[in-house]
N, C-alpha and C. Protein backbone atom coordinates (compact mmCIF):
# COMPACT_ATOMS: atom_id res chain seq x y z
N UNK A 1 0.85 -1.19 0.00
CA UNK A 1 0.00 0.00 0.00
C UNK A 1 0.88 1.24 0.00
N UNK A 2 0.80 2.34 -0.93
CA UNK A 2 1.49 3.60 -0.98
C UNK A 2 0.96 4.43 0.03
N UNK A 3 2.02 4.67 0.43
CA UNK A 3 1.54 5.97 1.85
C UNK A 3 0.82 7.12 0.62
N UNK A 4 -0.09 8.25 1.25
CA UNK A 4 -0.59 9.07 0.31
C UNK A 4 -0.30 10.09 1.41
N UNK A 5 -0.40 11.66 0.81
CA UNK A 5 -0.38 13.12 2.03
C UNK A 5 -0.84 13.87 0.53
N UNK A 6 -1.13 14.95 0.84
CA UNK A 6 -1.14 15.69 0.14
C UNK A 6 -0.43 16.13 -0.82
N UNK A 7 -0.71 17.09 -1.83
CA UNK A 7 0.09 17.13 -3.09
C UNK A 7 1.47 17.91 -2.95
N UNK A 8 1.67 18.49 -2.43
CA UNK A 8 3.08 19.17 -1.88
C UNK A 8 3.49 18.92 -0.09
N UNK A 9 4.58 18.66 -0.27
CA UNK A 9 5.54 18.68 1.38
C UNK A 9 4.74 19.42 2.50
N UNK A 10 4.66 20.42 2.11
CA UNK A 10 4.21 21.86 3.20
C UNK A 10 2.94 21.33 3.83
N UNK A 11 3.33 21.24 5.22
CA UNK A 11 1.73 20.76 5.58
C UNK A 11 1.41 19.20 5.26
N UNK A 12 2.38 18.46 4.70
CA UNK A 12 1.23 17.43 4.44
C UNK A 12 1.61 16.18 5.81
N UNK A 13 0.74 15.71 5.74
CA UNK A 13 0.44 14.67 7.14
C UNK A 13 0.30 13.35 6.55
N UNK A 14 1.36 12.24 6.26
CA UNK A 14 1.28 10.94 5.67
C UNK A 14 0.05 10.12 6.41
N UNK A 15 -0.27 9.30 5.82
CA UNK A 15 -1.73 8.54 6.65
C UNK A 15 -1.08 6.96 7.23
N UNK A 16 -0.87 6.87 8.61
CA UNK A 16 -0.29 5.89 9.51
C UNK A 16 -1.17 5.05 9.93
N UNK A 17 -0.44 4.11 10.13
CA UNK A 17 0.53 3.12 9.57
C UNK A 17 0.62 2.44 7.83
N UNK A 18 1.88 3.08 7.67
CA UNK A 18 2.26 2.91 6.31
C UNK A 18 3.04 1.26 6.37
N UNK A 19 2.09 0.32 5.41
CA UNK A 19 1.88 -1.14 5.41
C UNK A 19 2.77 -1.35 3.87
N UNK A 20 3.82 -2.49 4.49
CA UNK A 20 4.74 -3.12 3.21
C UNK A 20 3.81 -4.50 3.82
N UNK A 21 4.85 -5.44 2.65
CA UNK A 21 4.59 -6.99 2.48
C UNK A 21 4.57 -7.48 4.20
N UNK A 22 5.47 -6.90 4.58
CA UNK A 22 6.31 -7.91 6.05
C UNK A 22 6.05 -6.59 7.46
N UNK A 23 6.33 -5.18 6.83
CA UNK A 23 6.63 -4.31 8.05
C UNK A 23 5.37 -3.25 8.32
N UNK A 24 5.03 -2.76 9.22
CA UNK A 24 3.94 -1.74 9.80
C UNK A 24 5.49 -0.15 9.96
N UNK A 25 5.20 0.87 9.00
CA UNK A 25 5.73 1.70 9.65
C UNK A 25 4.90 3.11 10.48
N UNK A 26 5.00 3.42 11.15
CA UNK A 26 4.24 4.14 11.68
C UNK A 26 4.85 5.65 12.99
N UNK A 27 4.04 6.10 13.19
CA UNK A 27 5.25 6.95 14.44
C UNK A 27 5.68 6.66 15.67
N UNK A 28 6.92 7.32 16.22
CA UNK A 28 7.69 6.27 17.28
C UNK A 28 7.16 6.75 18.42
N UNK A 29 6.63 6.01 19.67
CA UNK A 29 5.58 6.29 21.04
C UNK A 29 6.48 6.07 22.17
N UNK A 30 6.48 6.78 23.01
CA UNK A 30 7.08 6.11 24.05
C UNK A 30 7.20 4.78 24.88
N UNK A 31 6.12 3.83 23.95
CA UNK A 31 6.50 2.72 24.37
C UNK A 31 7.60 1.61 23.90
N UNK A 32 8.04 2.90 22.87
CA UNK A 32 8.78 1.95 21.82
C UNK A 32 10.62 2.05 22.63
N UNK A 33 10.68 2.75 23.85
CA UNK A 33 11.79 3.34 24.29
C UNK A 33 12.92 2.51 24.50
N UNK A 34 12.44 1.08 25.12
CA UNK A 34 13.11 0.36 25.62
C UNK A 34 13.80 -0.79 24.38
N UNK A 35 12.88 -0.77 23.38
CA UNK A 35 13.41 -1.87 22.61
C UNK A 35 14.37 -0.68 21.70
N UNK A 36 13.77 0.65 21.66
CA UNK A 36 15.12 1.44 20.76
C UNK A 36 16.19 1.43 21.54
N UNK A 37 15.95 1.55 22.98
CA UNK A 37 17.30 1.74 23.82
C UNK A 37 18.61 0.27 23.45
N UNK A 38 17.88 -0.77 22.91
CA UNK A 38 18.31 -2.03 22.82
C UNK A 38 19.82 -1.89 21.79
N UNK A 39 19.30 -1.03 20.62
CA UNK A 39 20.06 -1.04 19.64
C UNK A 39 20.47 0.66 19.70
N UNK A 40 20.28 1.11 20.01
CA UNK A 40 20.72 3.15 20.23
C UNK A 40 21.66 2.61 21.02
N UNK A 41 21.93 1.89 22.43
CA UNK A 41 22.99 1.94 22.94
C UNK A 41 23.81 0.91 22.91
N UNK A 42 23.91 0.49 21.78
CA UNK A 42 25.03 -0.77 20.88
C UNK A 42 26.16 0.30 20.32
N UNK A 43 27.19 0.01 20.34
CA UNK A 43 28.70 1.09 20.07
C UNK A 43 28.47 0.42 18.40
N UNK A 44 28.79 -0.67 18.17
CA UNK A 44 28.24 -1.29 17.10
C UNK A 44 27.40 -0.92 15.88
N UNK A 45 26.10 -0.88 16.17
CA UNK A 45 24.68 -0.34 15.83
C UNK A 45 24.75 1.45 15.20
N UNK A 46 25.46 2.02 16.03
CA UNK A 46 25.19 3.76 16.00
C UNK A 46 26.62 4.22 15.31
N UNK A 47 27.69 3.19 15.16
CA UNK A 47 28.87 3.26 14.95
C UNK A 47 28.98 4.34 13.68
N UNK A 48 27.61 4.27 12.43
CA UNK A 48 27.56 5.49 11.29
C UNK A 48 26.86 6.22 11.48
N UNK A 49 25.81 6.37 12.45
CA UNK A 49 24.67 7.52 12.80
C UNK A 49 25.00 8.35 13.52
N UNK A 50 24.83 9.69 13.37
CA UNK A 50 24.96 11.09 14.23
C UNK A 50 25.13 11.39 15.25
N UNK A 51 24.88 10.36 16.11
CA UNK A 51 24.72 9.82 17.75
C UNK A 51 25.43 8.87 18.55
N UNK A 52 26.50 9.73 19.63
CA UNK A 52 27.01 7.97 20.10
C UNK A 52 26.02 7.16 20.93
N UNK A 53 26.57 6.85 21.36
CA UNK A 53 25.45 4.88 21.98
C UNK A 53 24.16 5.81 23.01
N UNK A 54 23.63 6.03 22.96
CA UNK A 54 22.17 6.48 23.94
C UNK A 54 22.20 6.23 25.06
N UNK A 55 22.12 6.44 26.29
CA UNK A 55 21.18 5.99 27.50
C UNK A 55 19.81 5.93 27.14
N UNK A 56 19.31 5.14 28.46
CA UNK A 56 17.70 4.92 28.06
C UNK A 56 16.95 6.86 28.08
N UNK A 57 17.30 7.17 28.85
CA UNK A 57 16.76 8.68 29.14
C UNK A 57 16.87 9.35 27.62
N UNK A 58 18.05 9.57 27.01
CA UNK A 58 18.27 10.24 26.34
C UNK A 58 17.14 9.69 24.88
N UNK A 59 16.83 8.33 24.96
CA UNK A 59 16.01 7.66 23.58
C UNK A 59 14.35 7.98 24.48
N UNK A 60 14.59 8.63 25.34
CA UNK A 60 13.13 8.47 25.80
C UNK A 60 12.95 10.68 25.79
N UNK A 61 13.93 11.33 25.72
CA UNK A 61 13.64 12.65 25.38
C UNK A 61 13.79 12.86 24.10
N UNK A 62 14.20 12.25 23.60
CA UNK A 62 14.04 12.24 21.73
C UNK A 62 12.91 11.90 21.19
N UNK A 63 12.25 10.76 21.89
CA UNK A 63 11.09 10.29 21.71
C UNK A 63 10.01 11.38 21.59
N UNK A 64 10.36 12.18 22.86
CA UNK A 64 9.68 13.03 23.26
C UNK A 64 9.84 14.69 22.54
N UNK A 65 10.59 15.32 21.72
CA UNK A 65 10.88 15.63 20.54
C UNK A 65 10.96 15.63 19.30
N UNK A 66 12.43 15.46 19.15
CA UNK A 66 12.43 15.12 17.77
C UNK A 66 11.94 14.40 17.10
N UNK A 67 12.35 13.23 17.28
CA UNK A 67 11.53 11.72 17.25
C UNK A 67 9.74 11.79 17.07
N UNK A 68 9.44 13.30 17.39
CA UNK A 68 8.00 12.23 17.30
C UNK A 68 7.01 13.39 16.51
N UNK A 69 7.68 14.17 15.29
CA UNK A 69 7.17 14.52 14.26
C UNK A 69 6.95 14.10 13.11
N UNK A 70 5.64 14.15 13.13
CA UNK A 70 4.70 13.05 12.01
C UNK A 70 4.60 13.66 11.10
N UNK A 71 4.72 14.83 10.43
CA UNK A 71 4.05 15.50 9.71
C UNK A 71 4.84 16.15 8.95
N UNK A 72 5.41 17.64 7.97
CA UNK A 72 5.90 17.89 7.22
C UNK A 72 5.07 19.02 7.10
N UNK A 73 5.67 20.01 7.98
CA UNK A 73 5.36 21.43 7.88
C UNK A 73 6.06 22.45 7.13
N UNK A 74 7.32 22.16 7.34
CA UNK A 74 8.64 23.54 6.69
C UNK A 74 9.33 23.04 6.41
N UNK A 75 10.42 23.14 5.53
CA UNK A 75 11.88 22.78 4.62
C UNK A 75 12.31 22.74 5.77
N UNK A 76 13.62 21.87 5.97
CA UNK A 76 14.04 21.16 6.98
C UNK A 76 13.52 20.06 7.98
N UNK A 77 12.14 20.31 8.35
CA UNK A 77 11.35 18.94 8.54
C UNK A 77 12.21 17.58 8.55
N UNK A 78 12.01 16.39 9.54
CA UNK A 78 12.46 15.14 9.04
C UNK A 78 10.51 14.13 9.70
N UNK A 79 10.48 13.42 9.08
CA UNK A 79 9.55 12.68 10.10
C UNK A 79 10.20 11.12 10.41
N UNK A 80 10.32 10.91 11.39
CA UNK A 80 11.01 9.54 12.07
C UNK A 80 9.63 8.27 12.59
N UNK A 81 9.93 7.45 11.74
CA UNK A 81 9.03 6.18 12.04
C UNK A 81 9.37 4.96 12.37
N UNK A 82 9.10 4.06 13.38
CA UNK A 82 9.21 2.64 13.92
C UNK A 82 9.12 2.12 12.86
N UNK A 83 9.82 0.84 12.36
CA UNK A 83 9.60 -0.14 11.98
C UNK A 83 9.20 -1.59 12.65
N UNK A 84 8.50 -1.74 12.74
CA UNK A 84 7.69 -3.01 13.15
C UNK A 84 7.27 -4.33 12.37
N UNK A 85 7.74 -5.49 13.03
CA UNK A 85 7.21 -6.87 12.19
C UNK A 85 5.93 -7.11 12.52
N UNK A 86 4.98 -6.81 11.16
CA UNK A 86 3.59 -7.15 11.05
C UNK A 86 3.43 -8.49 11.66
N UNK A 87 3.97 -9.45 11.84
CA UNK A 87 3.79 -10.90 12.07
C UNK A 87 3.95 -10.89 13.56
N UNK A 88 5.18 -10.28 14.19
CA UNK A 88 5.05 -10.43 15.39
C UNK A 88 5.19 -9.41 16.29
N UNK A 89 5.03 -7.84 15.63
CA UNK A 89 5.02 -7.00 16.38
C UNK A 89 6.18 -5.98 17.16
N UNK A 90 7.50 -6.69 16.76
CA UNK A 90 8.91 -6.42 16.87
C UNK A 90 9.21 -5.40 16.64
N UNK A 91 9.67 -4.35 17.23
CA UNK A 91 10.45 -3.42 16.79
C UNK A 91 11.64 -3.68 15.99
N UNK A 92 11.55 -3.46 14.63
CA UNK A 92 12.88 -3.77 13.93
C UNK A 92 13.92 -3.02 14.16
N UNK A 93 13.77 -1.34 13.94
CA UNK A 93 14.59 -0.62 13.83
C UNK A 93 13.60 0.63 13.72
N UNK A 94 14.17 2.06 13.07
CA UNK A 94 13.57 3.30 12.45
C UNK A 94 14.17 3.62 11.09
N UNK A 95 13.34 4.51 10.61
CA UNK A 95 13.60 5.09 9.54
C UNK A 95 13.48 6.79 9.48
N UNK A 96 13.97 7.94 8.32
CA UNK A 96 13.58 8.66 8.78
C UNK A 96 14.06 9.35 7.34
N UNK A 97 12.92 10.16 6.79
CA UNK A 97 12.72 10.96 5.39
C UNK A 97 12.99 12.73 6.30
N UNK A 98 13.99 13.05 5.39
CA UNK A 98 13.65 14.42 5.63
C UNK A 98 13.70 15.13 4.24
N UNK A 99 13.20 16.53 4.55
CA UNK A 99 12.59 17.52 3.74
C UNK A 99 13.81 18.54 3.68
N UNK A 100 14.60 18.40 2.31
CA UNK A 100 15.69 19.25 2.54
C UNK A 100 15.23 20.42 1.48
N UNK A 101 15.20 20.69 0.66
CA UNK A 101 14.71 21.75 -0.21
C UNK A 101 12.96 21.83 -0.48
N UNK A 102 12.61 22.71 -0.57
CA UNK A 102 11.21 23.21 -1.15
C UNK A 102 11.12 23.44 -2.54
N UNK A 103 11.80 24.22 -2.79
CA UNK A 103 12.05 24.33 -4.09
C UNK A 103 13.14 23.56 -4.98
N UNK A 104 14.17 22.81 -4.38
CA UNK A 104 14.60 21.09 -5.25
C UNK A 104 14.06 20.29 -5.05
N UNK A 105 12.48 20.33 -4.41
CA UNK A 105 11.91 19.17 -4.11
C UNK A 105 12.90 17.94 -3.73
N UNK A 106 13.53 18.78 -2.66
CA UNK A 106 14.42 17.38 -2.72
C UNK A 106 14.56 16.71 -0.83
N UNK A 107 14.86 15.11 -0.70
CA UNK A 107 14.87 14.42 0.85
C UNK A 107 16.01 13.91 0.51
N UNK A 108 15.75 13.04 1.48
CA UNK A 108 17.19 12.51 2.36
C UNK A 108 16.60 11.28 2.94
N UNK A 109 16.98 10.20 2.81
CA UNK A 109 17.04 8.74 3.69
C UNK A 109 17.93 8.26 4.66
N UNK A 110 17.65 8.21 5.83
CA UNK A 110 18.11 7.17 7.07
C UNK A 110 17.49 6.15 7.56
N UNK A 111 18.67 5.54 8.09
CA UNK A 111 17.78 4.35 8.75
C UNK A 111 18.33 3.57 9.58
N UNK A 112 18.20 2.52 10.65
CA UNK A 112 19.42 1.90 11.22
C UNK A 112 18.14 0.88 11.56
N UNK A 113 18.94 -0.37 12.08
CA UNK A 113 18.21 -1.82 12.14
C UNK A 113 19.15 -2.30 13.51
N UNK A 114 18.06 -2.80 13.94
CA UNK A 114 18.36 -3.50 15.45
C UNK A 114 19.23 -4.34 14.85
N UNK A 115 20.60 -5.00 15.24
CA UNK A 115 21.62 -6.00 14.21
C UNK A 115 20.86 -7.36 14.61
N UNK A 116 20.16 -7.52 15.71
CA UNK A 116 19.42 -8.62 15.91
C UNK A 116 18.65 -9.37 14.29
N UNK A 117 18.24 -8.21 13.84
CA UNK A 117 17.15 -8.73 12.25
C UNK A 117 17.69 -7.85 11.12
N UNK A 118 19.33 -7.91 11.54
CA UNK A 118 19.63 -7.72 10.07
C UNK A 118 19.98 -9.02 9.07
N UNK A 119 20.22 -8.95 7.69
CA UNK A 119 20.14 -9.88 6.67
C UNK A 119 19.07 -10.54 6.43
N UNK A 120 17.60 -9.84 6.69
CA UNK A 120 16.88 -10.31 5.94
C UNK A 120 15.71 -9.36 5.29
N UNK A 121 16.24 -8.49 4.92
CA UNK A 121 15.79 -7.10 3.76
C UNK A 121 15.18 -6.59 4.60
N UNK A 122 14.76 -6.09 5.87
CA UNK A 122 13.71 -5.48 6.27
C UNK A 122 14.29 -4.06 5.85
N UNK A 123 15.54 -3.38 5.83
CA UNK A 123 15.91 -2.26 5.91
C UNK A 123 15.71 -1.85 4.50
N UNK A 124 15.35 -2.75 3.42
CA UNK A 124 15.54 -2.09 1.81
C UNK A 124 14.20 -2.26 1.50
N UNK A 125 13.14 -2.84 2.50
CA UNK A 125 11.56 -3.03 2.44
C UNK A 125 11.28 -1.53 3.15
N UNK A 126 11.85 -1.31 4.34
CA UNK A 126 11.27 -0.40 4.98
C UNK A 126 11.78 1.03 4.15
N UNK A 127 13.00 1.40 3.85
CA UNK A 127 13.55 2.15 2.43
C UNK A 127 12.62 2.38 1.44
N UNK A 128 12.00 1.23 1.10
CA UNK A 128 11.64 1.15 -0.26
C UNK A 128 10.12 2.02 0.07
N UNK A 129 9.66 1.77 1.16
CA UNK A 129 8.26 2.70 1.81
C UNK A 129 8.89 3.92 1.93
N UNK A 130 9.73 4.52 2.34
CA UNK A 130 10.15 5.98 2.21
C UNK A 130 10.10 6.58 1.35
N UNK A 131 10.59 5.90 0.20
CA UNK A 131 10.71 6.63 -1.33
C UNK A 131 10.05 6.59 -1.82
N UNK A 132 8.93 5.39 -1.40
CA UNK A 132 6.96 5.82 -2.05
C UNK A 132 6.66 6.86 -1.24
N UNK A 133 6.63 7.20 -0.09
CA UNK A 133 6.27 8.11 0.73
C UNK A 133 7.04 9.86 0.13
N UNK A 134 8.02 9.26 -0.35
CA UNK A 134 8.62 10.69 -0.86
C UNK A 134 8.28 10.91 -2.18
N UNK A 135 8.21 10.40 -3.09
CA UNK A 135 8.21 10.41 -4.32
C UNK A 135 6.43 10.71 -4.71
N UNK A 136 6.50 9.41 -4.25
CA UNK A 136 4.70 9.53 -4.50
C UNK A 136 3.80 10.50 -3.80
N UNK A 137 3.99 10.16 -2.72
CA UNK A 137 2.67 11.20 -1.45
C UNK A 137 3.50 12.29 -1.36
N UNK A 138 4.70 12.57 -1.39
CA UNK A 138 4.86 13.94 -0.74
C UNK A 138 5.50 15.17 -2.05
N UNK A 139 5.47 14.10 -3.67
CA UNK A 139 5.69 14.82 -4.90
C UNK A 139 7.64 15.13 -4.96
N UNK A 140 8.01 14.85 -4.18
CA UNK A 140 9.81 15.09 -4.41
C UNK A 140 10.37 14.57 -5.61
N UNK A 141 11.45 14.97 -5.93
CA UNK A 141 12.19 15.22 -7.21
C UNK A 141 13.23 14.37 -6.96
N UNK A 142 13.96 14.41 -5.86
CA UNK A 142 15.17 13.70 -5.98
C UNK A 142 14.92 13.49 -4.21
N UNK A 143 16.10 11.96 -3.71
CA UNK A 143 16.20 11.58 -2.68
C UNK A 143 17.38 11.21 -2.81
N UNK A 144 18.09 11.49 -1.83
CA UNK A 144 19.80 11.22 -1.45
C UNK A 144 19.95 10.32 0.05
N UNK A 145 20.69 9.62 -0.26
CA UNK A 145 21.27 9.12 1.09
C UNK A 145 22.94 9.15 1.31
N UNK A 146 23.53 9.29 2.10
CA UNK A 146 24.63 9.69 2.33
C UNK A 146 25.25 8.63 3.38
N UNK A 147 26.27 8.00 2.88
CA UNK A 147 26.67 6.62 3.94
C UNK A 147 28.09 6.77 3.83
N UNK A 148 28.52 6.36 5.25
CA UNK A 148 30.20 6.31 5.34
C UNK A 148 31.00 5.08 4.51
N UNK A 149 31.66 5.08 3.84
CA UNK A 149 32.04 4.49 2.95
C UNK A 149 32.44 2.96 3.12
N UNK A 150 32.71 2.58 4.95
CA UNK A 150 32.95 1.59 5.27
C UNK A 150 31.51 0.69 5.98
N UNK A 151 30.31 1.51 5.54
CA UNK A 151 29.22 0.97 5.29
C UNK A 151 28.90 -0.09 4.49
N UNK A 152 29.38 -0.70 4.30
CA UNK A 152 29.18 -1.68 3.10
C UNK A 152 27.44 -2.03 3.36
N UNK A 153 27.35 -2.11 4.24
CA UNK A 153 25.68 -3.01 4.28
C UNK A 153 24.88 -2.27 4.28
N UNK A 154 25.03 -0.89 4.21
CA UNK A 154 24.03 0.07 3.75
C UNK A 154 24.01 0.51 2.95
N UNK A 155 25.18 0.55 2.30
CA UNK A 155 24.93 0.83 0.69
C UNK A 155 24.24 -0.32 -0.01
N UNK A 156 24.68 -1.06 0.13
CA UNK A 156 24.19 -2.43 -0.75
C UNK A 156 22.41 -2.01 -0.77
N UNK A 157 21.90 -1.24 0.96
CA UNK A 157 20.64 -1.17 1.00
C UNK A 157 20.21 -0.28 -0.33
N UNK A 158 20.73 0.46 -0.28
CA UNK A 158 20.18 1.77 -1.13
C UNK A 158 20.49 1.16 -3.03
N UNK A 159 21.31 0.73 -3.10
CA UNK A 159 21.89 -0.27 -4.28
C UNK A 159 20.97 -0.90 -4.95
N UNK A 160 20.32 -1.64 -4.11
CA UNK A 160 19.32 -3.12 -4.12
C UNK A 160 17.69 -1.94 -4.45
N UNK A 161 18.05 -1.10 -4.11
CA UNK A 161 16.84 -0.09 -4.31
C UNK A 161 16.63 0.97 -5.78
N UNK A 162 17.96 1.02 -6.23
CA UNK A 162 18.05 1.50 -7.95
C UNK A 162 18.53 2.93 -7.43
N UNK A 163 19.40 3.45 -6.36
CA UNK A 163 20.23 4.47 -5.99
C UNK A 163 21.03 4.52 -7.17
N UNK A 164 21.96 5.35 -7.22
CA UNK A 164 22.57 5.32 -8.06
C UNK A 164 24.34 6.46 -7.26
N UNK A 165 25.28 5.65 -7.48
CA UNK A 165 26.01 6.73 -6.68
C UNK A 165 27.00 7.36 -7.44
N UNK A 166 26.60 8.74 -7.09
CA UNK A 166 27.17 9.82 -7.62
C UNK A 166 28.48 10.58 -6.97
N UNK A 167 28.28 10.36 -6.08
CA UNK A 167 29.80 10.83 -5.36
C UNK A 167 30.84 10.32 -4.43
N UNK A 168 31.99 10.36 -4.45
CA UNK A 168 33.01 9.71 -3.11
C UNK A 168 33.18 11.04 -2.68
N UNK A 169 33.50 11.22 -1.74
CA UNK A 169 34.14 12.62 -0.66
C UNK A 169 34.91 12.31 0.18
N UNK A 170 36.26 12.35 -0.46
CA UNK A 170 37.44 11.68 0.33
C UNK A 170 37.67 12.50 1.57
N UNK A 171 37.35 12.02 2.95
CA UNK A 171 37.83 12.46 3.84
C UNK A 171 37.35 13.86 3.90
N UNK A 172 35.80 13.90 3.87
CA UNK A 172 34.81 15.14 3.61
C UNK A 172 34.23 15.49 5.08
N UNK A 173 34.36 14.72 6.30
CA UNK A 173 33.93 15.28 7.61
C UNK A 173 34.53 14.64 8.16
N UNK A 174 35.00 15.22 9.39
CA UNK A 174 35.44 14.98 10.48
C UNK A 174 34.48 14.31 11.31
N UNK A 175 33.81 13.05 12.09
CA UNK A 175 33.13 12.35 12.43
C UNK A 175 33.45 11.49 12.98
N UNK A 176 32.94 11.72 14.46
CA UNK A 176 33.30 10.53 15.88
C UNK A 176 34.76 10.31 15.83
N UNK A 177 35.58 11.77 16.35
CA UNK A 177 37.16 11.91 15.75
C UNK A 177 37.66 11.49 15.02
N UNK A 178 37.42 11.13 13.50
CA UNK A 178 38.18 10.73 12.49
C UNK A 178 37.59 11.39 11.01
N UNK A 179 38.63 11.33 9.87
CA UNK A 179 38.17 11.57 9.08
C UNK A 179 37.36 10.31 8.44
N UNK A 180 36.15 11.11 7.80
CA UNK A 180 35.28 10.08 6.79
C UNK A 180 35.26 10.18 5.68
N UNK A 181 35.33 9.27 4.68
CA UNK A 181 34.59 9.51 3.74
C UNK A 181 33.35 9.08 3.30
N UNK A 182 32.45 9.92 2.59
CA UNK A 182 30.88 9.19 2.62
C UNK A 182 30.86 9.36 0.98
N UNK A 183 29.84 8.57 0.42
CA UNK A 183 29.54 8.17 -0.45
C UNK A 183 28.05 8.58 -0.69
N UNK A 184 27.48 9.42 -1.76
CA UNK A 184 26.72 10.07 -1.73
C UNK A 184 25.80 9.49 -2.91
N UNK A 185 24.69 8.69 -2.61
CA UNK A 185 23.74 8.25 -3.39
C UNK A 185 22.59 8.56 -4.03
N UNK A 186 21.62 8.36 -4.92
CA UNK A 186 20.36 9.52 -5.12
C UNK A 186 19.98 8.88 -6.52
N UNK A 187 18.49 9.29 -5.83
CA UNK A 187 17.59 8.67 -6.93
C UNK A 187 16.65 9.92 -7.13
N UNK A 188 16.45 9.64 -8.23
CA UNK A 188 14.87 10.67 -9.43
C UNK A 188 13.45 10.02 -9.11
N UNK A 189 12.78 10.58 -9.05
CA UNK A 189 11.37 10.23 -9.06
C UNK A 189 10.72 9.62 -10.25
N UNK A 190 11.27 9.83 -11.65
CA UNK A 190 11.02 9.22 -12.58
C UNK A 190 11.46 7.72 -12.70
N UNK A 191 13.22 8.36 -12.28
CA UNK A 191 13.38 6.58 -12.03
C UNK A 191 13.22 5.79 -11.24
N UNK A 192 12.85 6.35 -10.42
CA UNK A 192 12.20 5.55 -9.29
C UNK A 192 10.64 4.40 -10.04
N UNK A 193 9.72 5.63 -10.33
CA UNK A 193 8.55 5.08 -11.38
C UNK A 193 9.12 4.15 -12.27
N UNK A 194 9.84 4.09 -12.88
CA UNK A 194 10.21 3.07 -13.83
C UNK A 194 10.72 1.82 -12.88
N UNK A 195 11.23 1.95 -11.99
CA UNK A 195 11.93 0.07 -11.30
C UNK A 195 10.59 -0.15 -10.57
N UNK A 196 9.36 1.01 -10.30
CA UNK A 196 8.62 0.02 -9.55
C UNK A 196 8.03 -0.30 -10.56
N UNK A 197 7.42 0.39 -11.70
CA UNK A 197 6.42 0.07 -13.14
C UNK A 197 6.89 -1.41 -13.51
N UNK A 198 8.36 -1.72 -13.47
CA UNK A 198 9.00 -2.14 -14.59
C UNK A 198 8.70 -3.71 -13.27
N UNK A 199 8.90 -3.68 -12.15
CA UNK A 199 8.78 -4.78 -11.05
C UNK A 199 7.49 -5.75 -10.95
């Protein structure tokens, strides 16, 4: 089922829980605190995300913030959603679309997976609902994801999805004291329409 919102970003409010084959995505509640705390405070797990390892407090005031905008009011916007196993109710991991231009119609993809249920696609299923959610319901032009280069298993995500990568940035940020380089991926909305038409 394609998430639907309104015809432009501004204002629009996706309609939850957004339903794949296997996953329920939907917005993250404070009950979800303890099973995020599971994988937020893995050194492991957060080792490429913005954030070092969490305390429980700190995944339970995020919750309570950032974390828990549903909607898509103004350029810069992100909305952050649970991933959940329809079958048994699991917190898999999150995901999270943001709204970087208004006028490039253009987002951004994240995502991280409890390592408990990684290798078995949930992260390029739950992906693959973002970029209907962006493309389709929220009208965007282009979507980028941006991964540290020794990501291997997240690129492959975005890969397996018809990304296409356009850039290396040798040693382009300074990140969790070291230099990185990230690898800068991105897909069209047209071509996007064509791998799902063509599927």
């Amino acid at each position: 089922m394609s998430p639907t919102a309104e015809s432009s970003p501004a204002g629009s409010a996706p309609e939850y829980p957004i339903r794949t084959e296997r996953l329920i995505l939907r917005p993250i509640t404070a009950d979800d605190a303890a099973a995020m705390h599971a994988y937020k405070s893995d050194p492991d797990a957060v080792r490429y995300v913005p954030y070092a390892p969490l305390e429980l407090a700190d995944v339970e005031r995020r919750i309570a913030t950032t974390w828990s905008n549903t909607r898509f009011a103004q350029e810069g916007d992100a909305v952050c959603l649970a991933v959940e196993d329809r079958a048994t109710g699991a917190l898999l991991g999150d995901v999270v679309l943001f709204w970087r231009s208004e006028t490039s119609r253009s987002g951004e993809v994240g995502y991280i997976l409890d390592p408990r249920f990684g290798g078995h696609g949930y992260a390029t299923e739950a992906v693959g609902a973002l970029l209907a959610l962006g493309f389709d319901g929220l009208g965007l032009h282009r979507i980028v994801a941006r991964i540290d280069e020794r990501n291997t298993a997240s690129a492959r995500v975005v890969e397996r999805l018809g990304f296409r990568q356009e850039a290396r940035l040798v040693e382009s940020e300074w990140f969790k004291d070291e230099w990185t380089t990230l690898l800068v991926y991105a897909q069209l909305d047209d071509e996007w329409r064509d791998r799902v038409h063509a599927e």
